[in-house]
Protein backbone atom coordinates (compact mmCIF):
# COMPACT_ATOMS: atom_id res chain seq x y z
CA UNK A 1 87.51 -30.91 84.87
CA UNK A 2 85.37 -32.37 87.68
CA UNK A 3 86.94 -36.36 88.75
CA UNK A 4 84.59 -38.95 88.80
CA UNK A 5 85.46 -42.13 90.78
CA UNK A 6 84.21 -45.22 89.27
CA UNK A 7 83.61 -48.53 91.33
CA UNK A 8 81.29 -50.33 89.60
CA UNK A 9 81.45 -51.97 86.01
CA UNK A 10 83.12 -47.93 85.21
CA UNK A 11 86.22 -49.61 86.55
CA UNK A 12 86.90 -51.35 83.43
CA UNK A 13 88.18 -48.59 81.01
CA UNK A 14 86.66 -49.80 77.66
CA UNK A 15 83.08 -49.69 78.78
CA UNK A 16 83.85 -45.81 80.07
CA UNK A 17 85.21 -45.16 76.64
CA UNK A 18 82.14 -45.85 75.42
CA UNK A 19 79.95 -43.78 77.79
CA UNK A 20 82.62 -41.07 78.21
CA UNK A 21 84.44 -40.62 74.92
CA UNK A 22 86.33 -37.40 75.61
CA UNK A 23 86.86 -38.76 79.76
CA UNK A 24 90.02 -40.39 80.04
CA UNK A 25 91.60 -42.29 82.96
CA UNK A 26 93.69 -40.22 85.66
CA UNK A 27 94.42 -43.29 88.37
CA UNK A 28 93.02 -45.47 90.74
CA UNK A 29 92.57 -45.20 94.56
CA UNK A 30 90.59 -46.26 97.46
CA UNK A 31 87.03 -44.90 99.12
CA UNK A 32 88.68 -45.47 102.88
CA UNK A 33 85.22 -45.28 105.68
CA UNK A 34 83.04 -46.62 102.46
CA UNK A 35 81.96 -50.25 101.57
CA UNK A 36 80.97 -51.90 97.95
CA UNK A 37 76.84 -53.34 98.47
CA UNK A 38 73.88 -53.57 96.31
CA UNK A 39 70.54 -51.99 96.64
CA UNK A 40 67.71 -50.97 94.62
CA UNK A 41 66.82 -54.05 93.48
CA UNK A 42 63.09 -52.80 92.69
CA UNK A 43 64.57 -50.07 90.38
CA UNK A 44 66.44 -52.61 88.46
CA UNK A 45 64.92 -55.95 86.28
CA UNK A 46 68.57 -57.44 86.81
CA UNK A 47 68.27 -57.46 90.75
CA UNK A 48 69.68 -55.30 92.70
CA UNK A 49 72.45 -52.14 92.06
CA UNK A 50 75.89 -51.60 92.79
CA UNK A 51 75.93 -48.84 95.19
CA UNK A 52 78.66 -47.82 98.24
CA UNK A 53 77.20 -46.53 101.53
CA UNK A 54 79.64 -45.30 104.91
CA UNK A 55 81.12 -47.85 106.74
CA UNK A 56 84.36 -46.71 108.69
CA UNK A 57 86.39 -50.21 108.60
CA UNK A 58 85.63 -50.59 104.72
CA UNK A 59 87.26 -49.50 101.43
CA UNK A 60 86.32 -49.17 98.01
CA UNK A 61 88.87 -49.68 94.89
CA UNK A 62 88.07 -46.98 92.74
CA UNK A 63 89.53 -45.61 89.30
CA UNK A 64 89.60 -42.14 88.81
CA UNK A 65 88.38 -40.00 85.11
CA UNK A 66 88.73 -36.75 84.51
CA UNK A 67 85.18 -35.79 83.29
CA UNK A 68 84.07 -32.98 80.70
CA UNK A 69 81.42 -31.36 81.34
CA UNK A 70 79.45 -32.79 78.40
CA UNK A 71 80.41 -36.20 79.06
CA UNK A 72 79.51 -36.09 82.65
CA UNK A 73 75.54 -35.36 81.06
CA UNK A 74 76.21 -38.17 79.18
CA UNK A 75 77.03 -40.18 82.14
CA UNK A 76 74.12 -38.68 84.42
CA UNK A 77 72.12 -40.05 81.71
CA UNK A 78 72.91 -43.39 81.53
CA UNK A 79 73.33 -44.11 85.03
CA UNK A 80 70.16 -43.05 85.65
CA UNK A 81 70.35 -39.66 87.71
CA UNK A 82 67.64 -37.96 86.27
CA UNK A 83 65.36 -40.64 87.03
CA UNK A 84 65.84 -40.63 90.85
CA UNK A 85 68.46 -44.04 90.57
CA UNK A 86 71.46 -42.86 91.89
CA UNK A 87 72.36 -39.36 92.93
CA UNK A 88 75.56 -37.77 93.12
CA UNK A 89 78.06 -37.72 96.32
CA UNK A 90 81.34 -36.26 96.88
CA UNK A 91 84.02 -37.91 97.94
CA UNK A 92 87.81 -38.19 98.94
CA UNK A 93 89.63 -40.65 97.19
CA UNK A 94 93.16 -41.73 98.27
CA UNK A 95 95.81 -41.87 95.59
CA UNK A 96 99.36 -43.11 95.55
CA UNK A 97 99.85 -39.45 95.53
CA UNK A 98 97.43 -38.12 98.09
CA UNK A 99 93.57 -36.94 98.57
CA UNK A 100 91.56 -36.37 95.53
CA UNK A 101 88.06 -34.55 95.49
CA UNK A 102 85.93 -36.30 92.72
CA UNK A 103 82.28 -37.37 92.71
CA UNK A 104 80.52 -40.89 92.57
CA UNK A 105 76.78 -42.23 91.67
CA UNK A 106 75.45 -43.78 94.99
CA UNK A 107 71.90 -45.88 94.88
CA UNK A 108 68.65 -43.09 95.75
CA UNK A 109 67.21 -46.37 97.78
CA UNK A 110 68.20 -48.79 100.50
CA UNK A 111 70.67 -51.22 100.67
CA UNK A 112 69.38 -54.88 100.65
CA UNK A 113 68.68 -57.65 97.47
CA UNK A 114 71.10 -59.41 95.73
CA UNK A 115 72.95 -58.62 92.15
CA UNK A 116 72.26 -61.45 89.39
CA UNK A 117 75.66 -64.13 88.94
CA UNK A 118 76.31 -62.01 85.18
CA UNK A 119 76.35 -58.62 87.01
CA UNK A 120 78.68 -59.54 89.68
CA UNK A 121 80.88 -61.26 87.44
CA UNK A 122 80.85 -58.35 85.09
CA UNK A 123 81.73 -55.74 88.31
CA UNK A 124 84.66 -58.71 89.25
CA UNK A 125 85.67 -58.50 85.39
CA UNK A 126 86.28 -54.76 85.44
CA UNK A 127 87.77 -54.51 88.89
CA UNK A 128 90.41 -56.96 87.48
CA UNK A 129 90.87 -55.16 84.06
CA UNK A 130 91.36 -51.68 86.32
CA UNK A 131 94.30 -53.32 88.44
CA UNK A 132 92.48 -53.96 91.59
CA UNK A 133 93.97 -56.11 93.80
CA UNK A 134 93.16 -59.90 93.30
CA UNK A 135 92.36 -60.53 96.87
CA UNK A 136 89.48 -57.35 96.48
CA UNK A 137 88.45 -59.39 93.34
CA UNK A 138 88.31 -62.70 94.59
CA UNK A 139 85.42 -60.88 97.53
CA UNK A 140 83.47 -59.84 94.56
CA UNK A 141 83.53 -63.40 92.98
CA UNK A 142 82.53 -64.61 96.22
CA UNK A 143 79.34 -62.20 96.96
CA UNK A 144 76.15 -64.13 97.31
CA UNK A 145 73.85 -63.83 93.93
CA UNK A 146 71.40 -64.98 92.11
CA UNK A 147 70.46 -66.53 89.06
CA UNK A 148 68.62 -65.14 86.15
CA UNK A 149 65.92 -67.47 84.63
């Protein structure tokens, strides 16, 4: 089955069972040369996406699913990939236990706008619930938002 590295609010485990019933967790790892932004924010009425893009001093904490092939329409679907809102990239992750090939949804837009306060805390939620480090979650808390209303 086809990995699929989460780094968004996919981290936290719960939410993917719901999206990806028959998907289960296989690890966590790190996106080395790729850093965590937002763009998109005129595809999205919650300001802008959670999206990676290349940066060569930057990592991403990622957790890692092992996909079925059904599951992974389900999760094209509701992430939007059909509609032109993120595409599909591959990827190396790096494990505990080496290199992993697995795929990830990146933004089809540029980078730029800001995520609302209940989005970033929900991406800082499941980065904490997947085991990321609490110096990576503490950044997230941190980002710059703003406020819906």
């Amino acid at each position: 089955m086809p990995l699929y590295a989460a780094y968004g609010s996919n981290l936290d485990s719960r939410q993917m069972q719901r999206r990806a019933p028959h998907s289960p967790p296989c690890g966590t790892g790190w996106l080395t040369g790729w850093r965590l932004t937002f763009g998109g924010e005129d595809l999205s009425w919650q300001g802008a996406l959670a999206t990676i893009v290349e940066d060569p001093v930057a990592s991403v904490y990622v957790a890692l699913y092992d996909v079925t092939l059904g599951d992974e329409a389900l999760l094209d679907d509701w992430e939007g990939a059909g509609l032109g809102v993120y595409r599909k990239v591959r990827v190396r992750v790096h494990t505990l236990d080496g290199e992993d090939l697995a795929w990830v949804y990146v933004v089809d837009g540029y980078e730029g706008g800001l995520p609302t306060a209940p989005y970033l805390g929900e991406l800082a939620e499941a980065a904490q619930f997947a085991g990321a480090p609490d110096d990576y979650v503490a950044a997230l808390r941190a980002r710059p938002c703003r406020s819906i209303g």
